[in-house]
Structure formats: structure tokens, C-alpha cells
C-alpha atoms as a PDB file:
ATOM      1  CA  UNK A   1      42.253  48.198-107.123  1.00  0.00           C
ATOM      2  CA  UNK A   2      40.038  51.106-106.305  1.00  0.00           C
ATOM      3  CA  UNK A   3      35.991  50.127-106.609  1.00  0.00           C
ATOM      4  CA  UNK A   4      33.837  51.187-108.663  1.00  0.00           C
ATOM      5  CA  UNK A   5      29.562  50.784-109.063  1.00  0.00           C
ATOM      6  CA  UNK A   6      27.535  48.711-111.632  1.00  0.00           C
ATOM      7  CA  UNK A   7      24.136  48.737-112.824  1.00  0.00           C
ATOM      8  CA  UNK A   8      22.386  45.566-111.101  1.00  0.00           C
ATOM      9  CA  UNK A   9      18.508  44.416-111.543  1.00  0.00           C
ATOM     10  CA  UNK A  10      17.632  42.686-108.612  1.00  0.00           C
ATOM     11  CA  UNK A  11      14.451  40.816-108.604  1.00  0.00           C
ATOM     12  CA  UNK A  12      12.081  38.737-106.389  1.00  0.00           C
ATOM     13  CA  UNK A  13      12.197  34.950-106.683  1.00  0.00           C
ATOM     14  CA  UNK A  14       8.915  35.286-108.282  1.00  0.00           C
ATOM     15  CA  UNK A  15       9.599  37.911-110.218  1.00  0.00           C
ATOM     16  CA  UNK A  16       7.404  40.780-108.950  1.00  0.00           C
ATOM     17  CA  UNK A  17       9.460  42.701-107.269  1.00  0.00           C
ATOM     18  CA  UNK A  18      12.325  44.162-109.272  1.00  0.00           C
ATOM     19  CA  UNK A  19      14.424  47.175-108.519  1.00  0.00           C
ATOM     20  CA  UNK A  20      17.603  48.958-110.381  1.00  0.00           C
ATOM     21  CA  UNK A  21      20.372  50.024-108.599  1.00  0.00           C
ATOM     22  CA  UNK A  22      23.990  50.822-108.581  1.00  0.00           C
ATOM     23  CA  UNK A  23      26.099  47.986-106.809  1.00  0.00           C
ATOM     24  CA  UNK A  24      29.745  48.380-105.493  1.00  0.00           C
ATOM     25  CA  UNK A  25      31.722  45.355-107.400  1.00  0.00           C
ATOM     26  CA  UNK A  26      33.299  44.224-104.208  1.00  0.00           C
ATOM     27  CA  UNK A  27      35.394  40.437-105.325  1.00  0.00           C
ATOM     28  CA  UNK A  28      36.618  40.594-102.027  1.00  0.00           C
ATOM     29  CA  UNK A  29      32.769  40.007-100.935  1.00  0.00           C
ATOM     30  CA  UNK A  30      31.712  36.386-101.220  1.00  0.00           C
ATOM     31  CA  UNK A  31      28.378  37.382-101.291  1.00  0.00           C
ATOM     32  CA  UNK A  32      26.354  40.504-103.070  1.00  0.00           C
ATOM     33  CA  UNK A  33      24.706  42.101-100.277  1.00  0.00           C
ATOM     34  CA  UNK A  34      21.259  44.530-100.466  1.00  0.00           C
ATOM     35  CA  UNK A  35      20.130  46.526 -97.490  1.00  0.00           C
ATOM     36  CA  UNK A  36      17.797  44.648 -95.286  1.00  0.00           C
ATOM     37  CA  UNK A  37      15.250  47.090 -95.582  1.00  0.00           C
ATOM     38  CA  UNK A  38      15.338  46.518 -99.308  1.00  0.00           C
ATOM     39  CA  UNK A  39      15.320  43.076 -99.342  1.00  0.00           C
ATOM     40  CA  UNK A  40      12.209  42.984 -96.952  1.00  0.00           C
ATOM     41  CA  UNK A  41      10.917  45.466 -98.827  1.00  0.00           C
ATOM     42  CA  UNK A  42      10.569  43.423-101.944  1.00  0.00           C
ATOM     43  CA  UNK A  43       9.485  40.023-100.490  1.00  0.00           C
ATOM     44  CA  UNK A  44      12.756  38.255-100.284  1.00  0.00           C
ATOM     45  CA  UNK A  45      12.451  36.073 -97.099  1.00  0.00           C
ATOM     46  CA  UNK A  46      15.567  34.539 -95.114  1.00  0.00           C
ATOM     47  CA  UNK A  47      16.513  31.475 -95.468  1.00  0.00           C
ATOM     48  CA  UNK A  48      19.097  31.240 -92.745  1.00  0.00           C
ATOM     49  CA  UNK A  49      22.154  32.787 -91.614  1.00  0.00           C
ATOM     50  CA  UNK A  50      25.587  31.910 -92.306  1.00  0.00           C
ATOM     51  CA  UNK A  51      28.543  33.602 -90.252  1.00  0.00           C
ATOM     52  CA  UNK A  52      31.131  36.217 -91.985  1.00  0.00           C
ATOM     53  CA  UNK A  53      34.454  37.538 -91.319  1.00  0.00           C
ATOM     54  CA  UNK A  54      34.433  41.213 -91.839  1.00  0.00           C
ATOM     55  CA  UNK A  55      37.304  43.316 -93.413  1.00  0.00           C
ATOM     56  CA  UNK A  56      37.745  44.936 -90.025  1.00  0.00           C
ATOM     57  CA  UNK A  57      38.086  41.307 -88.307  1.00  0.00           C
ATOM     58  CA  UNK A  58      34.952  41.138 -86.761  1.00  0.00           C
ATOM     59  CA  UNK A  59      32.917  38.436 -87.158  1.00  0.00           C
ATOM     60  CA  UNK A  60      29.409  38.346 -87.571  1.00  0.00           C
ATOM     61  CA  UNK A  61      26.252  35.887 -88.107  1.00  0.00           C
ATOM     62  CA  UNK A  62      23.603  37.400 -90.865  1.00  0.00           C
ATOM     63  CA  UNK A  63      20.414  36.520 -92.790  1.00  0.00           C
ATOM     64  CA  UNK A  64      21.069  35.254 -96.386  1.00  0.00           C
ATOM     65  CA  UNK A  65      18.168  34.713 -99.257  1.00  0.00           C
ATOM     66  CA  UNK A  66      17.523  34.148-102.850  1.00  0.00           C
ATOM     67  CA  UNK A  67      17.052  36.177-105.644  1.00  0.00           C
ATOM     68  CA  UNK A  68      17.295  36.984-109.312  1.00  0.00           C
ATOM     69  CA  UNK A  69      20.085  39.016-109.995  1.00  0.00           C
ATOM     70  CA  UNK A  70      20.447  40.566-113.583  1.00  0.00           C
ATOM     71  CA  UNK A  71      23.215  42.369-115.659  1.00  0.00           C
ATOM     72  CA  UNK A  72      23.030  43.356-119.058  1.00  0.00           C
ATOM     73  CA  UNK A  73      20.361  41.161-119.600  1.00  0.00           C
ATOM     74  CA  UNK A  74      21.602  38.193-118.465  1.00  0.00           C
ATOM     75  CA  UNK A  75      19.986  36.311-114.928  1.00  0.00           C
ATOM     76  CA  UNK A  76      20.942  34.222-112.430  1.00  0.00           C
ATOM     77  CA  UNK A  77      19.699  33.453-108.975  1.00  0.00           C
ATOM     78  CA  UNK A  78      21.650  34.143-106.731  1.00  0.00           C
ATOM     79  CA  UNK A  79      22.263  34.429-102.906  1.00  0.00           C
ATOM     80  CA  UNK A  80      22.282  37.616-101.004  1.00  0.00           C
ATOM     81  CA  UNK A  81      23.062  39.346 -97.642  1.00  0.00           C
ATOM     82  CA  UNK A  82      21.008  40.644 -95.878  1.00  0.00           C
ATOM     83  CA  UNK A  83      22.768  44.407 -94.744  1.00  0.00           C
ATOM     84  CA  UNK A  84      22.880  47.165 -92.875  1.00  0.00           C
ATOM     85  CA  UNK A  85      20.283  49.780 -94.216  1.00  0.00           C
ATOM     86  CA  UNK A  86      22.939  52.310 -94.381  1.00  0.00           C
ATOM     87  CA  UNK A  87      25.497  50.680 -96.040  1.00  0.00           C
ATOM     88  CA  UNK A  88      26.013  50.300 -99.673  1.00  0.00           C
ATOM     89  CA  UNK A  89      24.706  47.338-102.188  1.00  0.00           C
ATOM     90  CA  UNK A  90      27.731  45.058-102.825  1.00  0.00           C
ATOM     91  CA  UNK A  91      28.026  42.886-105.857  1.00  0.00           C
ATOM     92  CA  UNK A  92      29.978  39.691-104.684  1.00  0.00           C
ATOM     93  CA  UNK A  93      32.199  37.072-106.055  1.00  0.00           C
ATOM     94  CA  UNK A  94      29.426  34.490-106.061  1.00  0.00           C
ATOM     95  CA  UNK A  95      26.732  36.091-108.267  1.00  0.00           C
ATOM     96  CA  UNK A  96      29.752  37.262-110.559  1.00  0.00           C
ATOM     97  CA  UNK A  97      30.746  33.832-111.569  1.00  0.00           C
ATOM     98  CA  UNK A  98      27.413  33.016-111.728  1.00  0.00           C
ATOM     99  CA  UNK A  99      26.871  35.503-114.158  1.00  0.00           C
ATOM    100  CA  UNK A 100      30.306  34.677-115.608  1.00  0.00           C
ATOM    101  CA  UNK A 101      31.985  38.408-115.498  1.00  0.00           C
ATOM    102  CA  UNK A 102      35.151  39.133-114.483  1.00  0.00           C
ATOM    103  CA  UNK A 103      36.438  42.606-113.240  1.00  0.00           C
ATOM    104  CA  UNK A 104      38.592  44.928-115.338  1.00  0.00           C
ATOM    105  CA  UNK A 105      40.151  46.749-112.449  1.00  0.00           C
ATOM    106  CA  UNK A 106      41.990  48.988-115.349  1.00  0.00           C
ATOM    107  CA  UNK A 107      39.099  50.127-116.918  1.00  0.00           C
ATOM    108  CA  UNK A 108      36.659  49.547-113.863  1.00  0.00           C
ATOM    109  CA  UNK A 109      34.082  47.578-116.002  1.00  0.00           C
ATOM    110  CA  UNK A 110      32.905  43.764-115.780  1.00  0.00           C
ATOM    111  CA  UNK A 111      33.229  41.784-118.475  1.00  0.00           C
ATOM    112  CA  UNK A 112      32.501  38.042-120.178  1.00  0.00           C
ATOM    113  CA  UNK A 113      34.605  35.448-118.739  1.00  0.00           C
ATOM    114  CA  UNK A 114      35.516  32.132-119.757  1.00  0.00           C
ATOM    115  CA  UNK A 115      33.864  29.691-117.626  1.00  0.00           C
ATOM    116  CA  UNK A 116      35.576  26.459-116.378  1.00  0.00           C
ATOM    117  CA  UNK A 117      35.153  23.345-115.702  1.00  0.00           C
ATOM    118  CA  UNK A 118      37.688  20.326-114.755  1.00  0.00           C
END
């Protein structure tokens, strides 16, 4: 599946900070990840770090934080990564579900998904 970008509100836990960008839908990310100087930028503090494997098998320990993420109009908080400045804004699996889209890697759009729960 080739990638593709996505309009994605991003917002401060308290809701003054909010900035519109174009996010890479990445579903192999676990998490959406913003450019630290972003984050900072807009008042989203760390809460901790949490250790990833990265695609080139490295393995690294970064900040992680809270925030609101939005897509067509529809919220969620959600964590995010706190990334390289010069890398690009990943949407991850996490705030996906938690905004209940799936990817249509055909047509290189998110859609509604059925959510589940046994």
C-alpha cells in the first residue's frame, strides 16, 4: 500500500492551541506522531516516554503526550509522539480506531468503521 496524507486538526488539551495540517496515514505507526517543535510549540507537555522499534530496526526511547485530535469533525484525545522536527506528521493506528476510520488503501481515503466490542 503506497501512503498517502490527510487533513488532521490537532489541538491542545485545553483547547487553545489548534493547528491544521496534512498527516501521513501510517497503520504501521502505533502512534500519530507531530514534530517536537510543534508539539512544544502549542503547549502539549510530556508525559513520559515509552520505547519504539523503528522500521529500520533501531530502537529508540521518546516523549509521548496528549492531545485532541480531530477529523472531519469528529474528536478524540489521543496520544502522540513526540518527533523529529524534520520528519513528517504521522497519523497512527491508535488515534484511528479511536476515531473509528479505517484506511481504503484503493482509493487512499479513511473511512467509518464498524467498531467492536467482545
Amino acid at each position: 500500500m503506497g501512503t498517502f496524507s490527510w487533513p488532521l486538526r490537532i489541538s491542545s488539551m485545553d483547547g487553545q492551541e489548534v493547528r491544521d495540517i496534512d498527516a501521513v496515514v501510517d497503520t504501521g505507526a502505533a502512534y500519530t506522531t507531530m514534530p517536537t517543535s510543534l508539539l512544544q510549540e502549542m503547549g502539549v507537555a510530556p508525559m513520559g516516554k515509552r520505547r519504539f522499534l523503528l522500521a529500520d530496526g533501531r530502537r529508540i526511547e521518546m516523549d509521548y503526550g496528549q492531545a485532541w485530535a480531530t477529523i472531519d469533525g469528529d474528536s478524540v484525545v489521543t496520544l502522540v509522539v513526540f518527533g523529529e522536527d524534520k520528519a513528517p506528521a504521522l497519523l497512527g493506528a491508535y488515534t484511528l480506531e479511536g476515531l473509528a476510520l479505517a484506511v481504503d488503501p484503493v482509493e487512499q481515503r479513511l473511512v467509518p468503521t464498524q467498531l467492536i466490542m467482545y
